[in-house]
Protein backbone atom coordinates (compact mmCIF):
# COMPACT_ATOMS: atom_id res chain seq x y z
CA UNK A 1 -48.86 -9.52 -19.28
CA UNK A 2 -45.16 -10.16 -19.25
CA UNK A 3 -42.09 -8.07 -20.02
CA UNK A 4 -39.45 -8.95 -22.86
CA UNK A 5 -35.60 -8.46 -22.30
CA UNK A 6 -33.87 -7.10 -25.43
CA UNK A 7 -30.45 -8.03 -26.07
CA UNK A 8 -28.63 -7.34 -29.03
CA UNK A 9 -24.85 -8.43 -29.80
CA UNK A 10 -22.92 -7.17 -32.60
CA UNK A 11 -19.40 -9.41 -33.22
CA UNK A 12 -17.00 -8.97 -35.90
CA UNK A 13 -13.41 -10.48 -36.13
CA UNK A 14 -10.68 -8.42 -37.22
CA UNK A 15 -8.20 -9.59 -39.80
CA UNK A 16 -5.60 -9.42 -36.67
CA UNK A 17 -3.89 -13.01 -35.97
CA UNK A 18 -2.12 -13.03 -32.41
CA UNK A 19 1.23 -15.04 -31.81
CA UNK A 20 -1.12 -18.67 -31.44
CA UNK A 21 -2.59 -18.40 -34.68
CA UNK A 22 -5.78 -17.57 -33.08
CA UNK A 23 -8.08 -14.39 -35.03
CA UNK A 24 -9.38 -11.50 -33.04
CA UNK A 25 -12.48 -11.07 -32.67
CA UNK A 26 -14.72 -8.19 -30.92
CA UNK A 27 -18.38 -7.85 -29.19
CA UNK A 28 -20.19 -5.89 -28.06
CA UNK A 29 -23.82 -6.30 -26.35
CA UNK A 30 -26.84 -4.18 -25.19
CA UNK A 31 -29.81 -5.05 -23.63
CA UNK A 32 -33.02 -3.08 -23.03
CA UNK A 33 -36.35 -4.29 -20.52
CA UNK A 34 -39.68 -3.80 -23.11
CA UNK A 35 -42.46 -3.15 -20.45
CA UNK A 36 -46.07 -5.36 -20.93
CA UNK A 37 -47.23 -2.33 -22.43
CA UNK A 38 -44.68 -2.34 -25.27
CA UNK A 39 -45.75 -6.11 -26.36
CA UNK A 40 -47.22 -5.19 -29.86
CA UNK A 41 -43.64 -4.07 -30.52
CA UNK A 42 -42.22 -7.27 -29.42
CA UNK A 43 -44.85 -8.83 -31.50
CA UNK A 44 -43.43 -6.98 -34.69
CA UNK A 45 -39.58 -7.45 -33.62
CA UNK A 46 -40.54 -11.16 -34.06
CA UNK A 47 -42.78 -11.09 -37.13
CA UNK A 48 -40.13 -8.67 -38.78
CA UNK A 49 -37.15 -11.03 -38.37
CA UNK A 50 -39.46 -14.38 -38.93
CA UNK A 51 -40.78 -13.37 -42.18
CA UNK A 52 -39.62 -14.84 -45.53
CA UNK A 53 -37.03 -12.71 -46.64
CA UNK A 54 -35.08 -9.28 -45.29
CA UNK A 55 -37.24 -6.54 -44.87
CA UNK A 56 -36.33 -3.62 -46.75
CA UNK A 57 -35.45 -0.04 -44.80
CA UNK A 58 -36.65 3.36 -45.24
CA UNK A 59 -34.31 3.31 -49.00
CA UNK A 60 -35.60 0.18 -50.29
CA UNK A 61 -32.77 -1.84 -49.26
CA UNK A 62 -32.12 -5.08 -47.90
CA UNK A 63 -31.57 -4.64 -43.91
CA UNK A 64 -29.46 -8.18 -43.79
CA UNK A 65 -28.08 -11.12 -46.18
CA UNK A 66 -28.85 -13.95 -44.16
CA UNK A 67 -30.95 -14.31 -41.58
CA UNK A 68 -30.99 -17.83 -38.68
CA UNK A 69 -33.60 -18.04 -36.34
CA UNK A 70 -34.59 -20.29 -32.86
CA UNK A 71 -37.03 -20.24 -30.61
CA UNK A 72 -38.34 -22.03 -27.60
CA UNK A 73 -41.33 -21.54 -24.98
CA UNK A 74 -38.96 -18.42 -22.93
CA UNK A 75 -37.65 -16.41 -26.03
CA UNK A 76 -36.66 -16.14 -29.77
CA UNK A 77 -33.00 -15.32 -31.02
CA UNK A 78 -32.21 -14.57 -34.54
CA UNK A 79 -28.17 -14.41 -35.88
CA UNK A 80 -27.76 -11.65 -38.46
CA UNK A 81 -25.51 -11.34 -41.70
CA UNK A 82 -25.53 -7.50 -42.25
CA UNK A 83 -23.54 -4.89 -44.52
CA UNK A 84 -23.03 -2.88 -41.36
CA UNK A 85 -23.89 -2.92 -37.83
CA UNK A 86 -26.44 0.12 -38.62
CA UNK A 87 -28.77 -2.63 -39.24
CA UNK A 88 -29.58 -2.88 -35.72
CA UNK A 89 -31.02 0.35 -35.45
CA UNK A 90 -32.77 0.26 -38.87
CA UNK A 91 -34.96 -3.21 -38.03
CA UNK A 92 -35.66 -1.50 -34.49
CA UNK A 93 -36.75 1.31 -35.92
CA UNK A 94 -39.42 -0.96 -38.29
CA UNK A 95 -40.58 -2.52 -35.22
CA UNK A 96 -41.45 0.53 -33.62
CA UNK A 97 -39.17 -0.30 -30.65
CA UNK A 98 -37.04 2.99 -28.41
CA UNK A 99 -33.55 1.64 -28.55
CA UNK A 100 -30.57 4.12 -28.12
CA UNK A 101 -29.24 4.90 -31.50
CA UNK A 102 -26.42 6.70 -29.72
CA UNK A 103 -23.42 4.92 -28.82
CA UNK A 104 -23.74 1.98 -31.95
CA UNK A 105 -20.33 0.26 -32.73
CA UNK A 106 -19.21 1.39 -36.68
CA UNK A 107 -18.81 -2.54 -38.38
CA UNK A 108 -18.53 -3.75 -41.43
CA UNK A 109 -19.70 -7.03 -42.13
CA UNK A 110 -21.31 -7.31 -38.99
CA UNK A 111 -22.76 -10.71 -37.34
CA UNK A 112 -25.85 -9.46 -35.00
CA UNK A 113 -27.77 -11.37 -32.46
CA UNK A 114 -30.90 -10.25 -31.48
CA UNK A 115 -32.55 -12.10 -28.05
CA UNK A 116 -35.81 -11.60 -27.04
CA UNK A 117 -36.66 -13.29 -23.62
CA UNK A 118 -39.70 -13.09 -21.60
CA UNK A 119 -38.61 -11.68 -18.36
């Protein structure tokens, strides 16, 4: 049995233009060890944010717009289009997986990545 590493970034760019003409942007990035015991959870991360279309949260809505997703032997990352960065804690939730609600950036329009590596 293996463990997983977690990492989720949330980005957003402000509407902020600096003196270059370049535009701001911000991240930020957690990342969380799931233990070989916590593999069926992995297993549903993965199924959740492979399947068809977004899954829906606990209101019936859509938890992102657009979903991307990549893989190779070592891990799986997906890149997110979501309403708000609350997303994150929404599809974790689904998959049954602890991660600390407390702490979550407040976006609009967020961009999320979500990496899950074997360790």
């Amino acid at each position: 049995m293996c463990k997983y590493r977690l990492t989720v970034t949330i980005s957003n760019n402000t509407t902020c233009v600096d003196g270059g003409g370049w535009l701001v942007g911000m991240t930020w990035r957690k990342s969380v060890i799931l233990d070989p015991e916590d593999r069926a959870q992995a297993i549903a991360l993965r199924d959740l944010l492979n399947h068809d279309g977004p899954a829906a949260d606990e209101l019936d809505r859509p938890m992102w717009d657009r979903c991307y997703g990549m893989c190779n032997s070592q891990c799986w990352q997906w890149e997110l289009v979501t309403a708000h960065s609350t997303a994150v804690n929404a599809i974790m939730r689904k998959a049954d997986i602890e991660w600390p609600e407390d702490g979550l950036p407040d976006i609009d329009q967020a961009l999320i990545s979500i990496n899950l590596a074997l360790v």
